[in-house]
C-alpha atoms as a PDB file:
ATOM      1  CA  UNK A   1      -4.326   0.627  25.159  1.00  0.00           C
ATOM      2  CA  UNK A   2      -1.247  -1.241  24.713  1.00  0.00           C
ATOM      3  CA  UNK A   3       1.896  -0.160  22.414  1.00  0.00           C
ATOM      4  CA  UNK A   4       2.033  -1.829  18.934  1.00  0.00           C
ATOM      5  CA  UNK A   5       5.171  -3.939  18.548  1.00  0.00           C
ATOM      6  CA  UNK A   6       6.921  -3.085  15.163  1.00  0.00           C
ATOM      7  CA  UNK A   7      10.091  -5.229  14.456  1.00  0.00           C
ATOM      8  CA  UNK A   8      12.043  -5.242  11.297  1.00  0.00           C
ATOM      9  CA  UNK A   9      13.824  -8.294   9.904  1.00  0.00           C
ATOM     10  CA  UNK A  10      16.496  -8.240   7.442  1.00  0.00           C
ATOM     11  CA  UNK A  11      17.908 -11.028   5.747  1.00  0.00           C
ATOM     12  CA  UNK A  12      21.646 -11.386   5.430  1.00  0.00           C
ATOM     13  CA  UNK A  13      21.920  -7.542   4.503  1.00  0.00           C
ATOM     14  CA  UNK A  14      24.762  -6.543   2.739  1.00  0.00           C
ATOM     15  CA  UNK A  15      25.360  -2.888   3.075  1.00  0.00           C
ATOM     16  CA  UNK A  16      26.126  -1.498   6.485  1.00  0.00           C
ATOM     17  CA  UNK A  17      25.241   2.342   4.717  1.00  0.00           C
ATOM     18  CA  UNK A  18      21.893   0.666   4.184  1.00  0.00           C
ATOM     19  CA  UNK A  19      21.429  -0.416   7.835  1.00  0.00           C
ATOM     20  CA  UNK A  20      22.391   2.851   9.331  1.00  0.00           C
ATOM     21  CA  UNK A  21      19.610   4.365   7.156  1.00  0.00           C
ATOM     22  CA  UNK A  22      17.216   1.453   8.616  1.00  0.00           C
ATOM     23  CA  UNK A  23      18.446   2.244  12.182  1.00  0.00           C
ATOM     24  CA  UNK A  24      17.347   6.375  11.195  1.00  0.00           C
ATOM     25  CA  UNK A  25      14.182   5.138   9.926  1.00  0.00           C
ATOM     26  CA  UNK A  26      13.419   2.716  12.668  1.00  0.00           C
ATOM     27  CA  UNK A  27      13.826   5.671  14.885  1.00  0.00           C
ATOM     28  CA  UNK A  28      11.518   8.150  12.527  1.00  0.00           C
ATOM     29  CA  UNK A  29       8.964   5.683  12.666  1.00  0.00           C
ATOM     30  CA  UNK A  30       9.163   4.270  16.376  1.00  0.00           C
ATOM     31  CA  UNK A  31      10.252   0.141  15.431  1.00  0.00           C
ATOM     32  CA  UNK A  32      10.988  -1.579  18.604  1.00  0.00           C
ATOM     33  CA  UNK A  33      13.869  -3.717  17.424  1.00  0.00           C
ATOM     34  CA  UNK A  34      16.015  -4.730  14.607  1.00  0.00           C
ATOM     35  CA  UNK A  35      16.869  -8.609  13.922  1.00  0.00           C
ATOM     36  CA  UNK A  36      19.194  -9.703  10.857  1.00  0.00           C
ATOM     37  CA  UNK A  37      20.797 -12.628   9.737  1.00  0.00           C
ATOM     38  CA  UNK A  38      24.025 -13.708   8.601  1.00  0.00           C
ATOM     39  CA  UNK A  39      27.349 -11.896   8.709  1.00  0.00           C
ATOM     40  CA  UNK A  40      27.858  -9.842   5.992  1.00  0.00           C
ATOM     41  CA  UNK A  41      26.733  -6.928   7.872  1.00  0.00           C
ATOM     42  CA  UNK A  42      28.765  -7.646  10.907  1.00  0.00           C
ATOM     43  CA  UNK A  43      32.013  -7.364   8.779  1.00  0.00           C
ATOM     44  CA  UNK A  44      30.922  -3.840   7.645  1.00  0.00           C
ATOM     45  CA  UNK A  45      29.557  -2.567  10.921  1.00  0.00           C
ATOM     46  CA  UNK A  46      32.200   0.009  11.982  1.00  0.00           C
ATOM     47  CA  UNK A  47      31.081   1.733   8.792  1.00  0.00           C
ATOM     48  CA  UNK A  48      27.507   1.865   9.877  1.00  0.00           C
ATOM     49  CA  UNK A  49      25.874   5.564   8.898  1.00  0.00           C
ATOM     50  CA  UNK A  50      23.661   5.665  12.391  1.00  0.00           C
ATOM     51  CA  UNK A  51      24.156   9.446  12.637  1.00  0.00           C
ATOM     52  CA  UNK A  52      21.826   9.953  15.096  1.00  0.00           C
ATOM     53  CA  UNK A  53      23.113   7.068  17.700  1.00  0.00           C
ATOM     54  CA  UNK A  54      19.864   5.099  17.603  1.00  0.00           C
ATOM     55  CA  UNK A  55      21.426   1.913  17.780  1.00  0.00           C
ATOM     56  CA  UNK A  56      21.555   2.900  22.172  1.00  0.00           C
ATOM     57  CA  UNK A  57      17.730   2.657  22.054  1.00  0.00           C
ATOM     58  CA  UNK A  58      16.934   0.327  19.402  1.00  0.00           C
ATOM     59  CA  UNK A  59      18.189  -3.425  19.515  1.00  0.00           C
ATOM     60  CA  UNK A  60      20.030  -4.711  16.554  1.00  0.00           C
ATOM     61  CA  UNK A  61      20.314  -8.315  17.069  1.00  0.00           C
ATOM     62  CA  UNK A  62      21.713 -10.958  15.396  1.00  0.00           C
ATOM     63  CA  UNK A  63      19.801 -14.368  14.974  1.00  0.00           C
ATOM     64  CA  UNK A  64      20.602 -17.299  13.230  1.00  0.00           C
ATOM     65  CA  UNK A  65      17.046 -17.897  11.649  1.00  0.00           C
ATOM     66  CA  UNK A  66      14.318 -14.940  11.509  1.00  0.00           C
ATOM     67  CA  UNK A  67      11.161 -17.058  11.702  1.00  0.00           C
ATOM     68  CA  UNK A  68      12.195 -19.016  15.041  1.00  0.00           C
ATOM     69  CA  UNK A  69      13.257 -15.526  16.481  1.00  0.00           C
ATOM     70  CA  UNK A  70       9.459 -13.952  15.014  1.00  0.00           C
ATOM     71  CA  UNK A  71       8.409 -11.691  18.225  1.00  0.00           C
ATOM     72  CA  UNK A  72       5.275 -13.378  19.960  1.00  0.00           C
ATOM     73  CA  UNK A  73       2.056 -12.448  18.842  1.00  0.00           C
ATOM     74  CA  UNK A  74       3.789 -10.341  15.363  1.00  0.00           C
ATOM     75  CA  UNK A  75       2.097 -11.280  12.472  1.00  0.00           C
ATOM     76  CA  UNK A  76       4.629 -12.002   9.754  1.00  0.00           C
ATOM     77  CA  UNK A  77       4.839  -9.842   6.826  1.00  0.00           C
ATOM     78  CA  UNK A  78       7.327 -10.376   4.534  1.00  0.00           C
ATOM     79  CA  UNK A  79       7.918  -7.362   1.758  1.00  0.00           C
ATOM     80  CA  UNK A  80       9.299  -8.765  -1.711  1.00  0.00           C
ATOM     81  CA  UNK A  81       7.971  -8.768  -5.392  1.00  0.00           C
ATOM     82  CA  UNK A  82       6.737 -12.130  -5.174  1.00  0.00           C
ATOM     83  CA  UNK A  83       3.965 -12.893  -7.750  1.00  0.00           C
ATOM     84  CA  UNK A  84       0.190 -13.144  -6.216  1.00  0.00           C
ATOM     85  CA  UNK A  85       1.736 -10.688  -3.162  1.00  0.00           C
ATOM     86  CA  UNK A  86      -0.729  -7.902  -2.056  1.00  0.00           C
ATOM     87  CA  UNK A  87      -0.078  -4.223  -3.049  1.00  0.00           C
ATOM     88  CA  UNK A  88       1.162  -2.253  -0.341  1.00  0.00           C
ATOM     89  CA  UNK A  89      -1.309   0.420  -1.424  1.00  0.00           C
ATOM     90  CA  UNK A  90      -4.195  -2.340  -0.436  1.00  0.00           C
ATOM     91  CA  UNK A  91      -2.186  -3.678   2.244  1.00  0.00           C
ATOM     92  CA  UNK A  92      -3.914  -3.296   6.011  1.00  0.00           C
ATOM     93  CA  UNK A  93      -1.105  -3.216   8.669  1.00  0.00           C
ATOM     94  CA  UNK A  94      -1.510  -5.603  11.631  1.00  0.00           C
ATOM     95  CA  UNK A  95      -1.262  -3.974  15.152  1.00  0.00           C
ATOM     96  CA  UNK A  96       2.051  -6.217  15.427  1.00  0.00           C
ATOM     97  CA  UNK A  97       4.112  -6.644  12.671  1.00  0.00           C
ATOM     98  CA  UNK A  98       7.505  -8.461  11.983  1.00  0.00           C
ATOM     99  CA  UNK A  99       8.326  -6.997   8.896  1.00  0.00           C
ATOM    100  CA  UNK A 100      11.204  -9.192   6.926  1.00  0.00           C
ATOM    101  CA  UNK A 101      12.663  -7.859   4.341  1.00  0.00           C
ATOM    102  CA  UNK A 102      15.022  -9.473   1.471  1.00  0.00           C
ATOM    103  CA  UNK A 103      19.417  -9.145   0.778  1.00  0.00           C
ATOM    104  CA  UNK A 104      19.641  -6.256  -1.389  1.00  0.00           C
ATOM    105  CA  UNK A 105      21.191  -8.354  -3.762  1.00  0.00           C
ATOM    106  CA  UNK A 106      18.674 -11.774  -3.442  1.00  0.00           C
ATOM    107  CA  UNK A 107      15.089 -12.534  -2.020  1.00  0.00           C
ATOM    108  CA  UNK A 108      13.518 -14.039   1.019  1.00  0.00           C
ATOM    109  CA  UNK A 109      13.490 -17.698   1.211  1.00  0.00           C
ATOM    110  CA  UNK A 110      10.283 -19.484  -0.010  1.00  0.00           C
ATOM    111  CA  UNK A 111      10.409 -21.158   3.398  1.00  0.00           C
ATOM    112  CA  UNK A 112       9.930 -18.091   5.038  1.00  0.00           C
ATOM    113  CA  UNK A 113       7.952 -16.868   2.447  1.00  0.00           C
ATOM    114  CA  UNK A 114       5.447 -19.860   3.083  1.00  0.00           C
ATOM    115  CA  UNK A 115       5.627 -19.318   6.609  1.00  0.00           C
ATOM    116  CA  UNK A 116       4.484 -15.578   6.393  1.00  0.00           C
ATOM    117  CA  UNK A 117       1.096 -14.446   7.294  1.00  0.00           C
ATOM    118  CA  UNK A 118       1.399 -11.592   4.357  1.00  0.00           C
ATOM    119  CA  UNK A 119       3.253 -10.832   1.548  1.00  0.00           C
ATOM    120  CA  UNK A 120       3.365  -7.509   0.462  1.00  0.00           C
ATOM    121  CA  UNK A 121       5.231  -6.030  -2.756  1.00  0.00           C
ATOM    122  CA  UNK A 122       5.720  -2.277  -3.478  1.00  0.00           C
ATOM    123  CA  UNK A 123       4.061  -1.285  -6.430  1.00  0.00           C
ATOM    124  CA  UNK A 124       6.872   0.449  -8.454  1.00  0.00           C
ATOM    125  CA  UNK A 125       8.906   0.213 -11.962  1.00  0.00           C
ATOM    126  CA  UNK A 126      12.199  -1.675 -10.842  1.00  0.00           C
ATOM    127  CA  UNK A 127      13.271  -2.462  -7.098  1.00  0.00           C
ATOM    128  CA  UNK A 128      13.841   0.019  -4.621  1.00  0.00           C
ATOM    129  CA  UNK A 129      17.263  -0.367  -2.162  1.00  0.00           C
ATOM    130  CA  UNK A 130      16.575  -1.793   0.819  1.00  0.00           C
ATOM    131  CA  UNK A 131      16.718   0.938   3.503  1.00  0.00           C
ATOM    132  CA  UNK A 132      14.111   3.000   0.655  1.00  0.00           C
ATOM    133  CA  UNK A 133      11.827  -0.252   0.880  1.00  0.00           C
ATOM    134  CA  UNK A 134      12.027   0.060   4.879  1.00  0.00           C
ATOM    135  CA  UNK A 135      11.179   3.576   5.089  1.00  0.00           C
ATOM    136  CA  UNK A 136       8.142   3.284   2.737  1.00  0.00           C
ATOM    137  CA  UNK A 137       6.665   0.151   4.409  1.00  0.00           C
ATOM    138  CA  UNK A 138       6.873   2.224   7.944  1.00  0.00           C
ATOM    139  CA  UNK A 139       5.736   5.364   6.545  1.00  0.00           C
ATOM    140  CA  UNK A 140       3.053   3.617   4.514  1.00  0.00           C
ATOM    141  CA  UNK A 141       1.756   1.846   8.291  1.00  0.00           C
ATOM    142  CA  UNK A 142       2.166   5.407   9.933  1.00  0.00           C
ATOM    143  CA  UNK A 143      -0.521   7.280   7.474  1.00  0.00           C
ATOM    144  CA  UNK A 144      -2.468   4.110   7.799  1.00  0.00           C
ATOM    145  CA  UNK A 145      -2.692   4.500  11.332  1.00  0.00           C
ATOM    146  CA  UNK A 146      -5.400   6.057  13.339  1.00  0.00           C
ATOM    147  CA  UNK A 147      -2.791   7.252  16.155  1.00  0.00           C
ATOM    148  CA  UNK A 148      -0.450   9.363  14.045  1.00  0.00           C
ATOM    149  CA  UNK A 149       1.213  12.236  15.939  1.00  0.00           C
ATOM    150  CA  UNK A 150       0.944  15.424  13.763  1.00  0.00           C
ATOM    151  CA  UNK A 151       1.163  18.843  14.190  1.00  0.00           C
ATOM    152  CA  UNK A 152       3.712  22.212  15.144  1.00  0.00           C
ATOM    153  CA  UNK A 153       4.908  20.634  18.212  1.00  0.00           C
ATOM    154  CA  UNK A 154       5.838  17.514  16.206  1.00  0.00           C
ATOM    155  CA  UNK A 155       7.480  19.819  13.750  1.00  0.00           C
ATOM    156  CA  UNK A 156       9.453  21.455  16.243  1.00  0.00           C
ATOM    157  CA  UNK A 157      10.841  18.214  18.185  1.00  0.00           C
ATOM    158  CA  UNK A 158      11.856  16.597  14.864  1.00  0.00           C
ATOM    159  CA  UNK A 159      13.472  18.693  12.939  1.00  0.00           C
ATOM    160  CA  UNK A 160      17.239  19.967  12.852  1.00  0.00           C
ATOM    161  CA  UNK A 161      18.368  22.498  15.073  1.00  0.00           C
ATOM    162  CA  UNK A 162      19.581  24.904  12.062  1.00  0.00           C
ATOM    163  CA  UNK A 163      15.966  24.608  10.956  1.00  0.00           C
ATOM    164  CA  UNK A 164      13.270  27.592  11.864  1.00  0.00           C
ATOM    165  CA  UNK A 165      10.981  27.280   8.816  1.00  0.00           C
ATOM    166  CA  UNK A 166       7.467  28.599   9.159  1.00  0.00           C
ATOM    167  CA  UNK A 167       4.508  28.448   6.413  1.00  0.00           C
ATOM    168  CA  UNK A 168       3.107  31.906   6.249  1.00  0.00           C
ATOM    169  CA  UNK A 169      -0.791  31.687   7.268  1.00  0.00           C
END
């Protein structure tokens, strides 16, 4: 069986805090790549919050337009609170997704929102920050998923080494 592709697109993002928290997340959830546009984020990027170095196994690339630069075979999936979008709670994740998400202080294009094979909103009061948005959408597509790692051993590889917690049985 072959790997699921997961990239994540971010238009023009503002905040480099915010990407380092999308490179953590990217990592959490096993994305393949990051692709962004503009150059906001490349004027912040020496204050980039990727604590745990991710950015040596994940790709962050720049591109000039997300859609040309749309991984082969990735469906399109743009997340945004766009009337007639589709609830992410009803939302079925495609095996390979290019999930593009909006500035945190604008939207996606209508262009690309035309272009997109889904659009997805996140049902809540009020917008969430970007890097929140990106950590739902991939934790909403993990318990969706019929190949989700869980278990003690999980626990144990993931979690901080000043952490020994057990649950008494």
């Amino acid at each position: 069986m072959s790997h699921p592709n997961v990239t994540i697109g971010l238009t023009n993002p503002k905040s480099p805090t915010n990407v380092g928290a999308i490179f953590r997340a990217a990592g959490c959830f096993q994305a393949d790549s990051i692709l962004y546009t503009g150059n906001r984020y490349d004027r912040g990027a020496a204050y980039c919050t990727d604590t745990q170095n991710l950015s040596k196994s994940i790709p962050l690339t720049r591109v000039e337009c997300l859609l040309e630069s749309a991984p082969e075979n990735a469906k399109i999936v743009v997340i945004e609170l766009a009337e007639n979008a589709i609830s992410l709670a009803d939302f079925q994740h495609p095996e390979n997704a290019f999930y593009v998400f909006g500035p945190e202080d604008g939207s996606v294009k209508q262009k690309v929102l035309n272009q997109a094979d889904s659009v997805v909103y996140i049902p809540t009061k009020g917008s969430l920050n970007l890097a929140a948005t990106v950590n739902v959408v991939l934790y909403d597509r993990l318990a969706k998923s019929t190949q989700c790692e869980e278990g003690n051993e999980l626990i144990r590889e993931s979690r901080d080494v000043n952490n020994r917690l057990k649950v008494k049985s």
